[in-house]
C-alpha atoms as a PDB file:
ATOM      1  CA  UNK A   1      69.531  -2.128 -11.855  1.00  0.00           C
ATOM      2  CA  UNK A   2      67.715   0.263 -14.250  1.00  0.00           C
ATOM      3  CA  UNK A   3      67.731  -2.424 -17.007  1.00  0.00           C
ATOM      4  CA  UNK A   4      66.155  -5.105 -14.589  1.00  0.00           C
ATOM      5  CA  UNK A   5      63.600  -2.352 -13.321  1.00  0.00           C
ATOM      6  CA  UNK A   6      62.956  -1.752 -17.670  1.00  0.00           C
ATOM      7  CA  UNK A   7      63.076  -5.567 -18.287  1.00  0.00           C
ATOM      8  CA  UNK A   8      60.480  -5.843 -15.430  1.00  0.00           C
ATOM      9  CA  UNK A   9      58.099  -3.205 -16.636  1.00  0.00           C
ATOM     10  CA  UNK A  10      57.885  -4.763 -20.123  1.00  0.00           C
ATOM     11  CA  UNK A  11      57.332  -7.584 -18.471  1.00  0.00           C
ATOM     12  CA  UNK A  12      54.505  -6.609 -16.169  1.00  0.00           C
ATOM     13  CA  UNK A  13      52.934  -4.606 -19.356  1.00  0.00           C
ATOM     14  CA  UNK A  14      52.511  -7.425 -21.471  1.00  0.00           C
ATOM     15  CA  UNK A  15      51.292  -9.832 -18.775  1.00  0.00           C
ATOM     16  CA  UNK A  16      48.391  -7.175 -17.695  1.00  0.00           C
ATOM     17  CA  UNK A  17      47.908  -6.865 -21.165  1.00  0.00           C
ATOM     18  CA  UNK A  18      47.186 -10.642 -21.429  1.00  0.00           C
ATOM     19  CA  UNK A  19      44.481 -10.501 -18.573  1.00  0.00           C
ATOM     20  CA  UNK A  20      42.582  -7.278 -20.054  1.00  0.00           C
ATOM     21  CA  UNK A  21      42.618  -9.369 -23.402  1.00  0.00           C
ATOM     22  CA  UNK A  22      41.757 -12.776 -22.386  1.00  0.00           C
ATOM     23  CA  UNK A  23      39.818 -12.246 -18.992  1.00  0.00           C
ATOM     24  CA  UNK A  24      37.691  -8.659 -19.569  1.00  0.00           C
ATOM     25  CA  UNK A  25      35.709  -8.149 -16.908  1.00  0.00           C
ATOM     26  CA  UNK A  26      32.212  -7.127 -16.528  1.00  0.00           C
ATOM     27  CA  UNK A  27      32.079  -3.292 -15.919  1.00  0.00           C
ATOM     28  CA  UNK A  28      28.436  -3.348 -15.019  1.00  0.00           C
ATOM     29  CA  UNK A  29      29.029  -5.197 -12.115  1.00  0.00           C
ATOM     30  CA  UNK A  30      30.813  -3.285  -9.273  1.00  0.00           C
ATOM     31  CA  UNK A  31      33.632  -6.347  -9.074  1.00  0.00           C
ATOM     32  CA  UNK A  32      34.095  -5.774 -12.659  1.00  0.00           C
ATOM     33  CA  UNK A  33      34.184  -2.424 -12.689  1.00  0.00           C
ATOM     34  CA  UNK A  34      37.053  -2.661  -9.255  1.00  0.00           C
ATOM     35  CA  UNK A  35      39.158  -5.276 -10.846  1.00  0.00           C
ATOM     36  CA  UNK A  36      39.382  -2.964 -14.418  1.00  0.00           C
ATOM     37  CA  UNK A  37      40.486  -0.169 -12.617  1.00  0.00           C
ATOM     38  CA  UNK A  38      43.080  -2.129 -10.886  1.00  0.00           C
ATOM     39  CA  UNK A  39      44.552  -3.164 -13.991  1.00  0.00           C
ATOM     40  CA  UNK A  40      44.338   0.080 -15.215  1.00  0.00           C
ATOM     41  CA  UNK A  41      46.235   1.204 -12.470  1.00  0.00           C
ATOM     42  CA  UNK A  42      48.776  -1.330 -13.004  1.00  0.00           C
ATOM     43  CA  UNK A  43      49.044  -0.477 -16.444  1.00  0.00           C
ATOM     44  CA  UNK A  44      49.919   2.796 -15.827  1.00  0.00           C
ATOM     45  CA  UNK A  45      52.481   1.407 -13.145  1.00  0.00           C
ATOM     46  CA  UNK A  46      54.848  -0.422 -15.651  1.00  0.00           C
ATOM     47  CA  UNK A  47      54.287   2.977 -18.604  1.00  0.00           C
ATOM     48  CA  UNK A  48      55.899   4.514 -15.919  1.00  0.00           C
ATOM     49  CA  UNK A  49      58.414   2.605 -15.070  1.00  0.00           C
ATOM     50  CA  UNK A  50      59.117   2.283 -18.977  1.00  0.00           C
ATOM     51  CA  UNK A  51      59.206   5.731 -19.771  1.00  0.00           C
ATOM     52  CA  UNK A  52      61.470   6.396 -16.436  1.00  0.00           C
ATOM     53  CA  UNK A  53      64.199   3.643 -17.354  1.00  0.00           C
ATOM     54  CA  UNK A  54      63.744   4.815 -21.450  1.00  0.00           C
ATOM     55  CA  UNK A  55      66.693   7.687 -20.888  1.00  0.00           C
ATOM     56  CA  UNK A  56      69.167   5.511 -19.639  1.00  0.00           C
ATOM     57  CA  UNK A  57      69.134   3.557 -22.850  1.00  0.00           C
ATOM     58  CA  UNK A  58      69.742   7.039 -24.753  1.00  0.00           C
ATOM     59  CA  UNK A  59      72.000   8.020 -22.352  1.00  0.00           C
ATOM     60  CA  UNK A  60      74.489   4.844 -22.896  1.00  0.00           C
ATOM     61  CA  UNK A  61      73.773   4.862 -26.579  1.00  0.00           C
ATOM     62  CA  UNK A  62      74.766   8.478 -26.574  1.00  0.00           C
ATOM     63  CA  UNK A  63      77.912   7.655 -24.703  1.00  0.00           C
ATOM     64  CA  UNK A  64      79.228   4.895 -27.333  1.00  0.00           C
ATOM     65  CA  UNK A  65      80.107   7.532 -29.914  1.00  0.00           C
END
């Protein structure tokens, strides 16, 4: 399960990525400004989920030797 959640969050990261890149949004304009944050948010979603599924590939790595 923790790999899917990782897999996911990689996922999720580089798609969100994609949209800041390719779709930036206007900041001085209030939608703009609401749909940024919201992918900023989202961004910070997945880095979370990355860096909370991260041990469990140390931890089984650890466990091989």
């Amino acid at each position: 399960m923790k790999m899917f959640s990782f897999i996911f969050s990689v996922i999720a990261f580089l798609g969100i990525g994609s949209y800041i890149v390719l779709d930036f949004p206007d900041l001085k304009d209030s939608n703009g400004l609401i749909y940024f944050l919201l992918l900023f948010v989202l961004v910070l979603m997945s880095l979370t989920g990355i860096f909370l599924n991260m041990p469990f590939f140390h931890r089984s790595s650890s466990n091989k030797r």
